[in-house]
C-alpha atoms as a PDB file:
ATOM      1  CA  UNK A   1     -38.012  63.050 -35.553  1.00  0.00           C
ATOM      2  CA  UNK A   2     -40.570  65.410 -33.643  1.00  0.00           C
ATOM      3  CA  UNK A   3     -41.925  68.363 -35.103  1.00  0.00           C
ATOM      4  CA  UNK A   4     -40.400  70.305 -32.633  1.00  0.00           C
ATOM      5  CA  UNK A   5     -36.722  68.385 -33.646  1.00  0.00           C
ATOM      6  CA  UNK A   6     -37.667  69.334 -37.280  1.00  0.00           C
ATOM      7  CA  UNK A   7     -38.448  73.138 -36.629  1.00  0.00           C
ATOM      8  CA  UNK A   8     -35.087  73.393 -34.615  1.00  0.00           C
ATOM      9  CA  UNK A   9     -33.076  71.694 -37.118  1.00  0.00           C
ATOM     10  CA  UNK A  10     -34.869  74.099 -40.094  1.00  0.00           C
ATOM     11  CA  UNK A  11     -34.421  77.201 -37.618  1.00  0.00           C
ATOM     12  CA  UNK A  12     -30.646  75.946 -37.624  1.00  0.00           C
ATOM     13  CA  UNK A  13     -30.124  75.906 -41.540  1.00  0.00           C
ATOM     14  CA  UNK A  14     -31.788  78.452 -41.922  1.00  0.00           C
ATOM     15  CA  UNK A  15     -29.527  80.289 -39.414  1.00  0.00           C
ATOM     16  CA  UNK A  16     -26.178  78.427 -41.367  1.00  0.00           C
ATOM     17  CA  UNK A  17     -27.325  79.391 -44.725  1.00  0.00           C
ATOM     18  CA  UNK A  18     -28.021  83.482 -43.756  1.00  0.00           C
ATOM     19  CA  UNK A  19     -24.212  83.302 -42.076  1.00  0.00           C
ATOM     20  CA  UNK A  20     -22.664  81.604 -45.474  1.00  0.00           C
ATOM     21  CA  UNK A  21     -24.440  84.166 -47.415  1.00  0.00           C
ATOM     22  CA  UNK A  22     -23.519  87.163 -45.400  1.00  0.00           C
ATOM     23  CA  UNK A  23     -20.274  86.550 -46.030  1.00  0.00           C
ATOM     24  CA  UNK A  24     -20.967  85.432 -49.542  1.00  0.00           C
ATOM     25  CA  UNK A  25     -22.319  88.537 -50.884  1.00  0.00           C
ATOM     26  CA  UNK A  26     -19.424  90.905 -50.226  1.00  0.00           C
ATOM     27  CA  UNK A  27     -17.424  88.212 -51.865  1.00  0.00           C
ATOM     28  CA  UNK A  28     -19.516  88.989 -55.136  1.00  0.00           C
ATOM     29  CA  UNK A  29     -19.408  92.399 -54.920  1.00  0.00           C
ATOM     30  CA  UNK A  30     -15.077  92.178 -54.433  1.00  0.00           C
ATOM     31  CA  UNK A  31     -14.860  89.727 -57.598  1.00  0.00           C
ATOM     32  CA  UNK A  32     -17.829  92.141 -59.644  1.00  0.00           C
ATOM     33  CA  UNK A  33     -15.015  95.133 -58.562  1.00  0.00           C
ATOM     34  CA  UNK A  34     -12.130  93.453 -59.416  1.00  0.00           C
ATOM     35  CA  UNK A  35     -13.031  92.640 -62.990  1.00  0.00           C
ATOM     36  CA  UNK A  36     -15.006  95.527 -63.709  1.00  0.00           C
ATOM     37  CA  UNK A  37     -14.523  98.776 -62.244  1.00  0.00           C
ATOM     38  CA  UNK A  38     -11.897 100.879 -63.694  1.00  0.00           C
ATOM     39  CA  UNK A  39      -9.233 101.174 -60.470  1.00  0.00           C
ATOM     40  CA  UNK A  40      -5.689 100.515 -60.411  1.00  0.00           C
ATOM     41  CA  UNK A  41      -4.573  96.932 -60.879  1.00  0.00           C
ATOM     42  CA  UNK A  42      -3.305  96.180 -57.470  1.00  0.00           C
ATOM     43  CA  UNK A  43      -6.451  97.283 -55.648  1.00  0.00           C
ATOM     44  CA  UNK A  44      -8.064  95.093 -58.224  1.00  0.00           C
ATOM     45  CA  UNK A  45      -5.933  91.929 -57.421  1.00  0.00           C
ATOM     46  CA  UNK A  46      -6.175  92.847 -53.602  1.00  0.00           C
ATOM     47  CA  UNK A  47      -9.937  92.347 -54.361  1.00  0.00           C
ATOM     48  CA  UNK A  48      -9.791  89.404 -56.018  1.00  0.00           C
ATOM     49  CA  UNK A  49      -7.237  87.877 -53.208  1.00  0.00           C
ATOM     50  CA  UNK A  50      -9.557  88.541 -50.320  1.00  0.00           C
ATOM     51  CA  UNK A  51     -12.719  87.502 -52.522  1.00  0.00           C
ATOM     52  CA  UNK A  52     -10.448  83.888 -53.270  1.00  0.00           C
ATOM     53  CA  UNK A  53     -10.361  83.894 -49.519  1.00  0.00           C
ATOM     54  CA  UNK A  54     -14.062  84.485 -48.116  1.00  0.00           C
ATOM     55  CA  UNK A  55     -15.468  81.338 -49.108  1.00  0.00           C
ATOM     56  CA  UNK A  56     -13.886  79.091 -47.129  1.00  0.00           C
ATOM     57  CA  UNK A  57     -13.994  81.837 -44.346  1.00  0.00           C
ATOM     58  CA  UNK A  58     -18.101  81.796 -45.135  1.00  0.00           C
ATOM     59  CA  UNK A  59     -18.609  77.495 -44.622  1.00  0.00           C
ATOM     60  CA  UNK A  60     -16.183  78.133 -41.134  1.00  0.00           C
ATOM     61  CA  UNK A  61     -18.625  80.715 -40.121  1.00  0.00           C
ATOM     62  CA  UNK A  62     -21.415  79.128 -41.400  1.00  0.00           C
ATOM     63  CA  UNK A  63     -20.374  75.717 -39.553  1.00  0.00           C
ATOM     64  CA  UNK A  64     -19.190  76.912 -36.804  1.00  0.00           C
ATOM     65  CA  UNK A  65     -23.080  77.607 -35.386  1.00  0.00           C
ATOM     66  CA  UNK A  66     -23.262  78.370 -31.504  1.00  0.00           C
ATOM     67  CA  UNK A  67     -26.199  75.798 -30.780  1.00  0.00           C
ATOM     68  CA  UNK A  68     -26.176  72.031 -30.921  1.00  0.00           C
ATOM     69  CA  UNK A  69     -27.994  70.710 -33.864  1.00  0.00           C
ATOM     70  CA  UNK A  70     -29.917  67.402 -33.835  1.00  0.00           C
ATOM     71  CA  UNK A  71     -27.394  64.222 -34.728  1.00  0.00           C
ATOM     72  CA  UNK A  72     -24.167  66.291 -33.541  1.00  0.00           C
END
């Protein structure tokens, strides 16, 4: 592997990892609301449902990276 394979292939994760966590943090923040802020119970279990959801929705986007990595 090149250097300039190696740096491409970093740039890449680095790219995958900043998509995942994107969507990763709001999922946080939904669970965090849904167990403890003081709101009515079925905007708290609509949190909770959409936060059960985001993670796979988070390694799609994260996977589903426009450029060609190296070994594809």
């Amino acid at each position: 592997m090149t250097p300039t394979e190696r740096e491409a292939r970093d740039a890449d994760i680095r790219q995958r990892r900043r998509q995942y966590f994107m969507v990763m943090g709001p999922c946080i923040a939904l669970i965090l609301f849904g167990f403890f802020v003081p709101a009515p119970v079925p905007i708290r279990v609509a949190a909770l449902i959409v936060a059960a959801v985001l993670p796979p929705v988070a390694a799609i986007v994260a996977n589903a990276g426009g450029g060609k990595s190296p070994g594809r």
